[in-house]
Protein backbone atom coordinates (compact mmCIF):
# COMPACT_ATOMS: atom_id res chain seq x y z
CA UNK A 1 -9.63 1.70 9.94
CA UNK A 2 -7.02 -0.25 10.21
CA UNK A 3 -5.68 -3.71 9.31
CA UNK A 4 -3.17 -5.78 10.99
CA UNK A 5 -1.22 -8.89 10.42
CA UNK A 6 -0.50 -10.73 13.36
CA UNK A 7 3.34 -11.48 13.92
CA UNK A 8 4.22 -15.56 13.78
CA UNK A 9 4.70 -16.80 17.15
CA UNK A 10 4.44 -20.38 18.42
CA UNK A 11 2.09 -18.91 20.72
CA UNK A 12 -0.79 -17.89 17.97
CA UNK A 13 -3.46 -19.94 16.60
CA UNK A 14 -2.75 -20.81 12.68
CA UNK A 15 -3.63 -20.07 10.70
CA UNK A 16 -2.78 -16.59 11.32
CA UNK A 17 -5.20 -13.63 11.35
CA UNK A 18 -5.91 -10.55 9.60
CA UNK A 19 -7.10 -8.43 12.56
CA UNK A 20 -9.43 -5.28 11.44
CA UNK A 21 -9.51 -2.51 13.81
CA UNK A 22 -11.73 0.53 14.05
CA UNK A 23 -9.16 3.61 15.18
CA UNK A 24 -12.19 5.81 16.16
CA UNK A 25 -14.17 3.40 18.40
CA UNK A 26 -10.56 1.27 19.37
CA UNK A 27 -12.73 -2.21 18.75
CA UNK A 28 -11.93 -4.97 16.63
CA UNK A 29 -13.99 -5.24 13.81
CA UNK A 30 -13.18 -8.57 12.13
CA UNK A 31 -11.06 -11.44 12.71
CA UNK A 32 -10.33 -12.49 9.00
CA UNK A 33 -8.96 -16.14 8.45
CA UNK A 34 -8.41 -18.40 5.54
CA UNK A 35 -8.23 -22.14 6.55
CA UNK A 36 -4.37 -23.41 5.94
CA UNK A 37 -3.28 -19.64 4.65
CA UNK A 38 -0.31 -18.28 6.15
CA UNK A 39 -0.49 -14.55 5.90
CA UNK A 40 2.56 -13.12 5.50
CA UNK A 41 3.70 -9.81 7.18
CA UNK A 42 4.02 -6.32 6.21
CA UNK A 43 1.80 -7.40 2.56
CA UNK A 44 -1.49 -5.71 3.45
CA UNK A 45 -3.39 -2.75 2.19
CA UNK A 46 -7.12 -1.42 2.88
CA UNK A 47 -9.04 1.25 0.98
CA UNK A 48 -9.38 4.92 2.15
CA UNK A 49 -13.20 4.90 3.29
CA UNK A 50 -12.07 1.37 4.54
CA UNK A 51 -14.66 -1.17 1.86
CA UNK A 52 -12.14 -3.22 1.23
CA UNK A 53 -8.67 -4.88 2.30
CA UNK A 54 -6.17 -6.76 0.26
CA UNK A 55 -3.45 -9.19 1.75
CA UNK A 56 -0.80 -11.19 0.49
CA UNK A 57 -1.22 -14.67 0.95
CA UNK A 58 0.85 -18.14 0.65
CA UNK A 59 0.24 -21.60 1.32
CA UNK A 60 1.49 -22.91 4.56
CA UNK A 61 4.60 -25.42 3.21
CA UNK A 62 4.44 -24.67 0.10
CA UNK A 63 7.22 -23.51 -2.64
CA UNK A 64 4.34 -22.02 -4.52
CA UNK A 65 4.14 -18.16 -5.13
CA UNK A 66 2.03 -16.07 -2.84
CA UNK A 67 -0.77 -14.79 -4.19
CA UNK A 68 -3.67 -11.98 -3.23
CA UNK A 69 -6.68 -11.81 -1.38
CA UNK A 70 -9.21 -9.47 -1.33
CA UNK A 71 -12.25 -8.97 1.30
CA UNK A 72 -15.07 -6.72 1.58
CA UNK A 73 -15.87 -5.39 4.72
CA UNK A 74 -19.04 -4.38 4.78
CA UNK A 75 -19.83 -7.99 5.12
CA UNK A 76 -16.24 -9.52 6.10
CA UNK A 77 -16.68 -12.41 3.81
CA UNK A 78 -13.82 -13.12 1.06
CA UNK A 79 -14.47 -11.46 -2.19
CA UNK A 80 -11.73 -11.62 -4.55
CA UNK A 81 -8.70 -14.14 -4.92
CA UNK A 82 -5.73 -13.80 -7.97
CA UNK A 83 -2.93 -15.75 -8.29
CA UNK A 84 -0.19 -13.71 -10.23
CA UNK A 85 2.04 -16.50 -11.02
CA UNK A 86 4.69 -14.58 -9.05
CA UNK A 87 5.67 -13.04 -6.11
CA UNK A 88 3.89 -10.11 -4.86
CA UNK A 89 6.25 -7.47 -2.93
CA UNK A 90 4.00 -4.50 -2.92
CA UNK A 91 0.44 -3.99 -2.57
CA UNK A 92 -2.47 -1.28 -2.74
CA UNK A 93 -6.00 -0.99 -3.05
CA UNK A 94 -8.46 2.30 -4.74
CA UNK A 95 -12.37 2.19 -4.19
CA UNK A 96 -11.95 5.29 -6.22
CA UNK A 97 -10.25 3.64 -8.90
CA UNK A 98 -11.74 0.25 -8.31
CA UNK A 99 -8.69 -1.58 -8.13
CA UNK A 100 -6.12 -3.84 -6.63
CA UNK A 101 -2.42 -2.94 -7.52
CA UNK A 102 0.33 -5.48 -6.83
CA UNK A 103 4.32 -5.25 -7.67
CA UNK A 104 5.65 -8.28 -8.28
CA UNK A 105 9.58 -9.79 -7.92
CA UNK A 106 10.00 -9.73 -11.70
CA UNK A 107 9.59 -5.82 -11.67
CA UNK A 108 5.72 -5.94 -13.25
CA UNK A 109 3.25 -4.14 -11.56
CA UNK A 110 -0.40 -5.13 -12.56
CA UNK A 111 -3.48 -3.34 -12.01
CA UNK A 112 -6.37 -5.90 -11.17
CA UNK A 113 -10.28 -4.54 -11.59
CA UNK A 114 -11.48 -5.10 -8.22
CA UNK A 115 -15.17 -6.03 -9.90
CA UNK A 116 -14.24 -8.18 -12.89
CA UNK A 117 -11.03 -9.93 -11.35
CA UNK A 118 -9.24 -9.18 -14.82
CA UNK A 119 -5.63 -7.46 -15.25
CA UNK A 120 -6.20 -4.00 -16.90
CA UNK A 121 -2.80 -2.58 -17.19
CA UNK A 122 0.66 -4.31 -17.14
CA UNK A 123 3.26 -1.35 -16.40
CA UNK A 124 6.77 -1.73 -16.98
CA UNK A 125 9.80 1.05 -15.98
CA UNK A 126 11.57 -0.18 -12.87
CA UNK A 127 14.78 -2.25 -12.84
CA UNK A 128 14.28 -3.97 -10.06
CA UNK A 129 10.78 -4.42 -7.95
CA UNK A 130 8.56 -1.63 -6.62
CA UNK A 131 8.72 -2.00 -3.04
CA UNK A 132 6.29 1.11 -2.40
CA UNK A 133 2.99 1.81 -3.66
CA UNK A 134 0.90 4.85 -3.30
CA UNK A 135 -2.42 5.36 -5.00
CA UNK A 136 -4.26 9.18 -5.58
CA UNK A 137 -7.12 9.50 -2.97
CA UNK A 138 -8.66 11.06 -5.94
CA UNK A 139 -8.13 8.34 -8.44
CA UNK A 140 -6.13 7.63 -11.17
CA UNK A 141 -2.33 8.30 -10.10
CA UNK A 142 -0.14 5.47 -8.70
CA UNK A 143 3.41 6.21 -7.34
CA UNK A 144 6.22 3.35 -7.07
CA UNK A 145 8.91 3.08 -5.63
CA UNK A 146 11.73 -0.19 -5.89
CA UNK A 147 14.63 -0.96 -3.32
CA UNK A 148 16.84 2.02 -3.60
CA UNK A 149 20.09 0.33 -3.64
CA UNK A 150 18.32 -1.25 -6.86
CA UNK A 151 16.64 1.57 -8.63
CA UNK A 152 16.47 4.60 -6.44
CA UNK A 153 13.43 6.61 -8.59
CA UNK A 154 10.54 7.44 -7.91
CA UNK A 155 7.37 7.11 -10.71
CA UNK A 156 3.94 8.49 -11.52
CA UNK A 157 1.76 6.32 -13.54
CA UNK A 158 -1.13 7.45 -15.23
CA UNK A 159 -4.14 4.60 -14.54
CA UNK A 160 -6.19 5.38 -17.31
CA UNK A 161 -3.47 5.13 -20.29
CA UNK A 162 -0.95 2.62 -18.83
CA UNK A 163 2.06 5.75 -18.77
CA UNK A 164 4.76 6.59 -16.54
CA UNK A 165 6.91 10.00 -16.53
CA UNK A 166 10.85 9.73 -17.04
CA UNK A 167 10.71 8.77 -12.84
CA UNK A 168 13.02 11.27 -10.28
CA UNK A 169 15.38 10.28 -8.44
CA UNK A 170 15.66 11.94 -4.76
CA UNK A 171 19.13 13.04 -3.64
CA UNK A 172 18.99 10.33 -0.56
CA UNK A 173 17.26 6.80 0.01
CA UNK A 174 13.82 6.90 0.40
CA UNK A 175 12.84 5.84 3.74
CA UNK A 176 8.82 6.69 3.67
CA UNK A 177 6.80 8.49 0.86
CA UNK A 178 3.38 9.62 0.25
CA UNK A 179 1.19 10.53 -2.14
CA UNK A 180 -0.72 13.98 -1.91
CA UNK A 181 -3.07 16.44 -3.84
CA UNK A 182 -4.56 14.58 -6.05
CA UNK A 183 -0.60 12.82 -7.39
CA UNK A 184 1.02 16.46 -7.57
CA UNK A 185 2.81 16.13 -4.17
CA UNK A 186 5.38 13.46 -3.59
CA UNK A 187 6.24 13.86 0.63
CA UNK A 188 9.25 11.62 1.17
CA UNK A 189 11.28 10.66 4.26
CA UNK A 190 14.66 10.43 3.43
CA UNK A 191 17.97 9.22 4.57
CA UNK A 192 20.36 11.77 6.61
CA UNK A 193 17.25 14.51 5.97
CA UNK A 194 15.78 16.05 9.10
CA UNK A 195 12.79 17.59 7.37
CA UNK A 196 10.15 15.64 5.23
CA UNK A 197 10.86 17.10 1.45
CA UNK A 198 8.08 17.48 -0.80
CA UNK A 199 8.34 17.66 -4.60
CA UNK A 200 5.97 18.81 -6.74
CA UNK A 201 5.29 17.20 -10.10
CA UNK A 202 4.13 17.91 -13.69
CA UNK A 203 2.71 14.75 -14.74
CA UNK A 204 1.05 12.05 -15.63
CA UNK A 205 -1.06 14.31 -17.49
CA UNK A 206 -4.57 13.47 -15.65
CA UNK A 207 -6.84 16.27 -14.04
CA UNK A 208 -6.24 15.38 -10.82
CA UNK A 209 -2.50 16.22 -11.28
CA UNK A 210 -2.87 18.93 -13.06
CA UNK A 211 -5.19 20.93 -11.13
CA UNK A 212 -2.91 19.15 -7.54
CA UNK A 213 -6.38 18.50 -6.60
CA UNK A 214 -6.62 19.19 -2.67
CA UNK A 215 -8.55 16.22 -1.42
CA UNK A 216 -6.35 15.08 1.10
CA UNK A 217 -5.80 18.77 2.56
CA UNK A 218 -6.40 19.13 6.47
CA UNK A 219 -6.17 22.34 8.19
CA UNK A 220 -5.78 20.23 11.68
CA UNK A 221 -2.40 20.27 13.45
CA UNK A 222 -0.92 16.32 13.57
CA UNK A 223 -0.17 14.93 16.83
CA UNK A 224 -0.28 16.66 20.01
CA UNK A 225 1.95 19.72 20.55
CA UNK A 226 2.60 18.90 24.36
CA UNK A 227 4.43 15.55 23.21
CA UNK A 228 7.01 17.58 21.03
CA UNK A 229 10.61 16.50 22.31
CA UNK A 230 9.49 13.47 24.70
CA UNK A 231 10.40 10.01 24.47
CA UNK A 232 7.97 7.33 25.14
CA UNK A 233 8.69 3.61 25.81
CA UNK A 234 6.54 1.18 23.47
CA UNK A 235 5.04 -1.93 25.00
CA UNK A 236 4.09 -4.87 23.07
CA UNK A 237 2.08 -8.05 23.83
CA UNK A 238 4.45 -10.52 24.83
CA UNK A 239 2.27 -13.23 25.03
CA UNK A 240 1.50 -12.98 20.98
């Protein structure tokens, strides 16, 4: 699945949608709107097995912080609502760990229970706000990441006791990363790097880690071969 925020244009209905797409059949699956929520971009995050999304919300002319929104979509009906108190910069979502994640400006990141609505875990260890997050597929490893001009490492977090390794800091800025085997794979994009470098890590000390469980393993190729080394031209709707 996928979800999609659609861009702010004079042209779209307010308020603006949260558009839920299913990549196998190419249908829309729900056309998610609050009444007088602005949704702003690039703040959205849906579970693996796609039960859930999360979105970053804020009131339409309002100074207030944003705050999150959570809806199940098995039914497409709201189901959870927090408001932090602060600005939310980075978002994710676990089924697995049954859990809404959010980074906010003054470098907190909370974990929310997705069931109870209450804040399990406040983690501190960046100097500036996580930007990035990455949850296990597995369960109970997050990975953040801040601005790298701000704080340029990387950190595991443990879910289940609240800790963080000593963070590592990648030779370049981080331009993409992933989470992988279970939180003992770090795949990162970098600046001035041709190849994708992967770095493998000893820690948080939770089984997943430590056995690099291998649930995210595919054997498939990505992409197709007979596209290597051609350029395509992207089209967009121009009407929204």
């Amino acid at each position: 699945m996928l979800a999609e925020l659609r861009p702010t244009t004079t042209q779209c209905m307010k308020p603006f949608p949260l558009l839920v797409w299913s990549l196998t059949s190419r249908k829309l699956l729900y056309d998610l709107r609050i009444p007088h929520h602005d949704f702003i971009t690039s703040k959205a995050a849906i579970t693996y097995e796609g039960s859930y999304v999360c979105v970053v919300s804020r009131e339409l002319d309002e100074p207030s912080p944003n705050f999150i929104v959570v809806y199940d979509l098995q039914s497409g009906t709201l189901f959870k609502k927090w408001k932090p108190g602060c600005d939310t910069a980075a978002l994710a979502i676990s089924s697995a760990d049954g859990c809404v994640v959010s980074a906010l400006a003054d470098t907190r990141i909370l974990v929310w229970d997705l069931v109870t609505g209450n804040c399990r875990l406040s983690l501190r260890g960046h100097v500036a706000a996580a930007t990035r997050l990455r949850l296990a597929k597995a369960g109970g490893v997050l990975l953040s990441a801040a601005a790298p001009t701000r704080d340029p490492s990387l950190r595991l977090w443990d879910l289940h006791a609240g800790e963080t390794d000593s963070g590592y800091t990648p030779p370049e800025r981080i331009t993409s990363c992933e989470l992988l085997l279970g939180g003992s794979v770090i795949a990162m994009a970098l600046e001035n790097y041709k190849d994708i470098l992967c770095v493998k890590l000893y820690g948080p000390n939770v089984e997943s880690v430590k056995a690099g469980f291998d649930a995210e393993h595919d054997d498939k190729g990505y992409g197709d071969e007979s596209s290597l080394g051609k350029t395509f031209v992207v089209r967009t709707n121009e009407n929204c």
